[in-house]
C-alpha atoms as a PDB file:
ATOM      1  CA  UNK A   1      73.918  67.628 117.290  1.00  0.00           C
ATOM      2  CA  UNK A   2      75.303  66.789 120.651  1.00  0.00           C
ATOM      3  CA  UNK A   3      76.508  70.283 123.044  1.00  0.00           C
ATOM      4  CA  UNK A   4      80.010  68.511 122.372  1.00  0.00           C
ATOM      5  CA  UNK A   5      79.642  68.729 118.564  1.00  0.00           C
ATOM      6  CA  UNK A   6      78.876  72.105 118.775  1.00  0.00           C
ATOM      7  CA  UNK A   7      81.668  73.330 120.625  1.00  0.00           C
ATOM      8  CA  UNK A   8      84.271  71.177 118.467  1.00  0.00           C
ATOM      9  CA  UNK A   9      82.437  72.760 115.438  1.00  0.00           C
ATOM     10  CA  UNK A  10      82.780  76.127 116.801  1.00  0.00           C
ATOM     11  CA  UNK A  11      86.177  75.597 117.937  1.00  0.00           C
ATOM     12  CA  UNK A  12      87.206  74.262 114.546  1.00  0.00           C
ATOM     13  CA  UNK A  13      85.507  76.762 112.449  1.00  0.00           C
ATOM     14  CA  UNK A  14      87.759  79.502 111.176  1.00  0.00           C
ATOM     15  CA  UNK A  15      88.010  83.228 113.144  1.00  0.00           C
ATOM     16  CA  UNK A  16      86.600  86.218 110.974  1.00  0.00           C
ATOM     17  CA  UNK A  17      88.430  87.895 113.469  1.00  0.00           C
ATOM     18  CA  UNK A  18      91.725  89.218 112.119  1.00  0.00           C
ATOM     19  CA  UNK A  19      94.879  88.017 113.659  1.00  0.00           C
ATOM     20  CA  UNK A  20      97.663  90.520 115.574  1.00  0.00           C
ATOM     21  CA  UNK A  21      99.853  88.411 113.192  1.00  0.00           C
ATOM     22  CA  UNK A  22     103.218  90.073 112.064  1.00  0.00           C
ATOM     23  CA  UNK A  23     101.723  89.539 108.374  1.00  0.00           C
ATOM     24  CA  UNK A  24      98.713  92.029 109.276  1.00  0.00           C
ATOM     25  CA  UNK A  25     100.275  94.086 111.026  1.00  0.00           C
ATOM     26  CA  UNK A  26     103.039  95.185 107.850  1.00  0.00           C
ATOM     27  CA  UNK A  27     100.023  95.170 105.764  1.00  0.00           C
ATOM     28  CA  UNK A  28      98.445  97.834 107.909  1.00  0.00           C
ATOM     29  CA  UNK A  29     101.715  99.597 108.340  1.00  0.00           C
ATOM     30  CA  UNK A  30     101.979 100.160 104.599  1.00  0.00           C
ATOM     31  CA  UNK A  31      98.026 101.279 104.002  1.00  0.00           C
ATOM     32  CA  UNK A  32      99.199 103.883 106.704  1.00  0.00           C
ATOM     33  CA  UNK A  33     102.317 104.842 104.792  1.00  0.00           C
ATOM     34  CA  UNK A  34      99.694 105.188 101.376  1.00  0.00           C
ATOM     35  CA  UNK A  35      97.139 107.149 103.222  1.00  0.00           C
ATOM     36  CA  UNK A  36     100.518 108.973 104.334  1.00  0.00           C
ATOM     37  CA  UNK A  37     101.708 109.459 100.496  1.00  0.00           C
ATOM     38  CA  UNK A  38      98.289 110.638  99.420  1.00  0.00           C
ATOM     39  CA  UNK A  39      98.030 113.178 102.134  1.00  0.00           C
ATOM     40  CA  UNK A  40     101.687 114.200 101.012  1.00  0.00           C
ATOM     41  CA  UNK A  41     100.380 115.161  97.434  1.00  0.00           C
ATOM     42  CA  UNK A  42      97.144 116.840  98.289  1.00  0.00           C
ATOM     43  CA  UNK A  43      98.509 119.119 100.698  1.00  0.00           C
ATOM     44  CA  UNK A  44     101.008 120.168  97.945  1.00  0.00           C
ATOM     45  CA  UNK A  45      98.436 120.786  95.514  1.00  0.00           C
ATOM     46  CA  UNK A  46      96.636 123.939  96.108  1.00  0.00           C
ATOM     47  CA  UNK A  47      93.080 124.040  96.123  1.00  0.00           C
ATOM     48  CA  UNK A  48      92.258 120.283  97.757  1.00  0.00           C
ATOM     49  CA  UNK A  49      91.158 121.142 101.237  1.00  0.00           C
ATOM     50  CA  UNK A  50      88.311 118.951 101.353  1.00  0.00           C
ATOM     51  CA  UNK A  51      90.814 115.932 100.662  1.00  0.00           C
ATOM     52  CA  UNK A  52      93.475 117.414 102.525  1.00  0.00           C
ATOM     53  CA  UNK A  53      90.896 117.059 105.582  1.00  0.00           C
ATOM     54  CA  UNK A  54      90.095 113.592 105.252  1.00  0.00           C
ATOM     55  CA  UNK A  55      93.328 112.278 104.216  1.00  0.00           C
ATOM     56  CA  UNK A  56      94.250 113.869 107.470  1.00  0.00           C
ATOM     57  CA  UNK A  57      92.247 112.358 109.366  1.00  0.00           C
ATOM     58  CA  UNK A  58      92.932 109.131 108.142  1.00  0.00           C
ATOM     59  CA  UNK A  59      96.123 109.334 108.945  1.00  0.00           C
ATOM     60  CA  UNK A  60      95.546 110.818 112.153  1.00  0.00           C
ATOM     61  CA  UNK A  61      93.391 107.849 113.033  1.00  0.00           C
ATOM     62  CA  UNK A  62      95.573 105.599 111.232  1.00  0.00           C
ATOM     63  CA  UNK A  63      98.211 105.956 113.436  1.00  0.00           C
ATOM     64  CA  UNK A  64      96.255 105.971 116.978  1.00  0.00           C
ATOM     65  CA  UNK A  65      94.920 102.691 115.570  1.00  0.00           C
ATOM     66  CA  UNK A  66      98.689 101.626 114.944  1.00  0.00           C
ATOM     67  CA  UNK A  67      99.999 102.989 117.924  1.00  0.00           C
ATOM     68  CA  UNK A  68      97.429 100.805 119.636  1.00  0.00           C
ATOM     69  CA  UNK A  69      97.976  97.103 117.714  1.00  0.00           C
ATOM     70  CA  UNK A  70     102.182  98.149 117.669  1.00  0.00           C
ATOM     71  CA  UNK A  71     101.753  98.130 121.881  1.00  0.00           C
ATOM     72  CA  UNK A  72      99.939  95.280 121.564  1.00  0.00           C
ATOM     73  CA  UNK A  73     102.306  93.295 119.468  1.00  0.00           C
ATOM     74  CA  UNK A  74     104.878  94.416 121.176  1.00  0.00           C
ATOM     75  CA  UNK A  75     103.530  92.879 124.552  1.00  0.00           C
ATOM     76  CA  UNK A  76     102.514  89.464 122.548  1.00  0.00           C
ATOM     77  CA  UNK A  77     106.198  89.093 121.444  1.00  0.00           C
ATOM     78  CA  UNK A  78     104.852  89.645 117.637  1.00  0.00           C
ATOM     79  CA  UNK A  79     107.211  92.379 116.346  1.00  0.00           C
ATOM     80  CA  UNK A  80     110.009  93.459 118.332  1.00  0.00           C
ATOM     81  CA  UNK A  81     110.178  96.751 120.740  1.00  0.00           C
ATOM     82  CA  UNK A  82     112.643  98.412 117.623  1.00  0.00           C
ATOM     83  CA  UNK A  83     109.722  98.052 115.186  1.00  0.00           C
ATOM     84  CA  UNK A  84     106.956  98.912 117.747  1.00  0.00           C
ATOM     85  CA  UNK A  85     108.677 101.930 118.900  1.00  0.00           C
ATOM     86  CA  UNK A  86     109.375 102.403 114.950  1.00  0.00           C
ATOM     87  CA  UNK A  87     105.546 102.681 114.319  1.00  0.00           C
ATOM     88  CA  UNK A  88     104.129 104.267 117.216  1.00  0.00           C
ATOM     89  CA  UNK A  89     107.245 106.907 118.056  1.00  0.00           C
ATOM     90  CA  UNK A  90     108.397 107.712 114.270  1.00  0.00           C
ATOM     91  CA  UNK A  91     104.898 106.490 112.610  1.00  0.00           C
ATOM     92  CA  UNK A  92     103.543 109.902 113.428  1.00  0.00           C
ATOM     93  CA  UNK A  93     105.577 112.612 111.237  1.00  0.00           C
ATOM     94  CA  UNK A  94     107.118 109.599 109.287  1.00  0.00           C
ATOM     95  CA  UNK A  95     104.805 106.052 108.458  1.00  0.00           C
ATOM     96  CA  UNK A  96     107.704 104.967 105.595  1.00  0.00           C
ATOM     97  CA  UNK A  97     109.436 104.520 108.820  1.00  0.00           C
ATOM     98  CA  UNK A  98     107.266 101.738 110.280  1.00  0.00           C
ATOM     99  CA  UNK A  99     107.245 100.201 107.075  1.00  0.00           C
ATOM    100  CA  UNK A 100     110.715 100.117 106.285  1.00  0.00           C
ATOM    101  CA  UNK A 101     111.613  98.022 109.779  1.00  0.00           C
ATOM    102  CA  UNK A 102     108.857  95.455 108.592  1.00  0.00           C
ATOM    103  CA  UNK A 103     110.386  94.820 106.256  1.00  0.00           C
ATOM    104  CA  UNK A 104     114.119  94.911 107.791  1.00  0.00           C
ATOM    105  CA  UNK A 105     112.622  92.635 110.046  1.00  0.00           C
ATOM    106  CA  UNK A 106     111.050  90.186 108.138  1.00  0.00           C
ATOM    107  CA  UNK A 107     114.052  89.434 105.555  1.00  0.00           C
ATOM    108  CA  UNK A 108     115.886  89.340 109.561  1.00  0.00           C
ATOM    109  CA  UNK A 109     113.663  86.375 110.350  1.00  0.00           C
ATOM    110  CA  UNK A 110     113.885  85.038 106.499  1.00  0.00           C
ATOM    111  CA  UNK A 111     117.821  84.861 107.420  1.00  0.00           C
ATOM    112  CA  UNK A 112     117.381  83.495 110.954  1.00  0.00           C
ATOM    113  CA  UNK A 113     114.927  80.710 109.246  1.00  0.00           C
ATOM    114  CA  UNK A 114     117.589  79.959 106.286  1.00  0.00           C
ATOM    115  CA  UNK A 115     120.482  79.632 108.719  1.00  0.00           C
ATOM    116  CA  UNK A 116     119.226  77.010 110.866  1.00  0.00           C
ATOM    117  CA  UNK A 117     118.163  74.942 107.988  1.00  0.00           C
END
């Protein structure tokens, strides 16, 4: 195989790399929300410290992590400032938040895409 083959096979070969896509990004949103929900109910439930811990810090990490890909988007023109600051601003005390303008915003584009047709 030629040193042009190789790079046209590399180049053609799919990424295992995963995508700042819009897609990803509300999928991540709303594992953040769940992590969210589940440290919700073990902090209500007495006695689940250990859990209450990790969920936690899931969460805690969770958002950093969104806070990080929303700027990101944001700068690549994938979501829109309202859904970045939505995530990284509100995300904190409030993921549902985040999750709730993906989806405001993708039924907005699902309009935008029907109109023009």
């Amino acid at each position: 195989m030629t040193d042009d083959a190789r790079v046209l096979d590399r180049a053609t070969r799919r990424s295992r790399v995963p995508s700042l896509s819009f897609r990803t990004l509300k999928r991540l949103s709303f594992a953040h929300s769940t992590v969210y929900a589940i440290l919700l109910v073990v902090w209500l439930v007495p006695g689940l410290h250990a859990l209450e811990f990790v969920s936690g810090l899931a969460h805690g990490l969770g958002w950093i992590a969104m806070c990080l890909l929303s700027i990101a988007a944001v700068r690549a023109r994938v979501i829109p400032l309202r859904v970045g600051v939505a995530v990284a601003v509100i995300g904190a005390v409030g993921p549902f938040v985040g999750s709730y303008e993906f989806v405001r915003e993708q039924r907005r584009r699902e309009a935008a895409a029907e109109s023009t047709i």
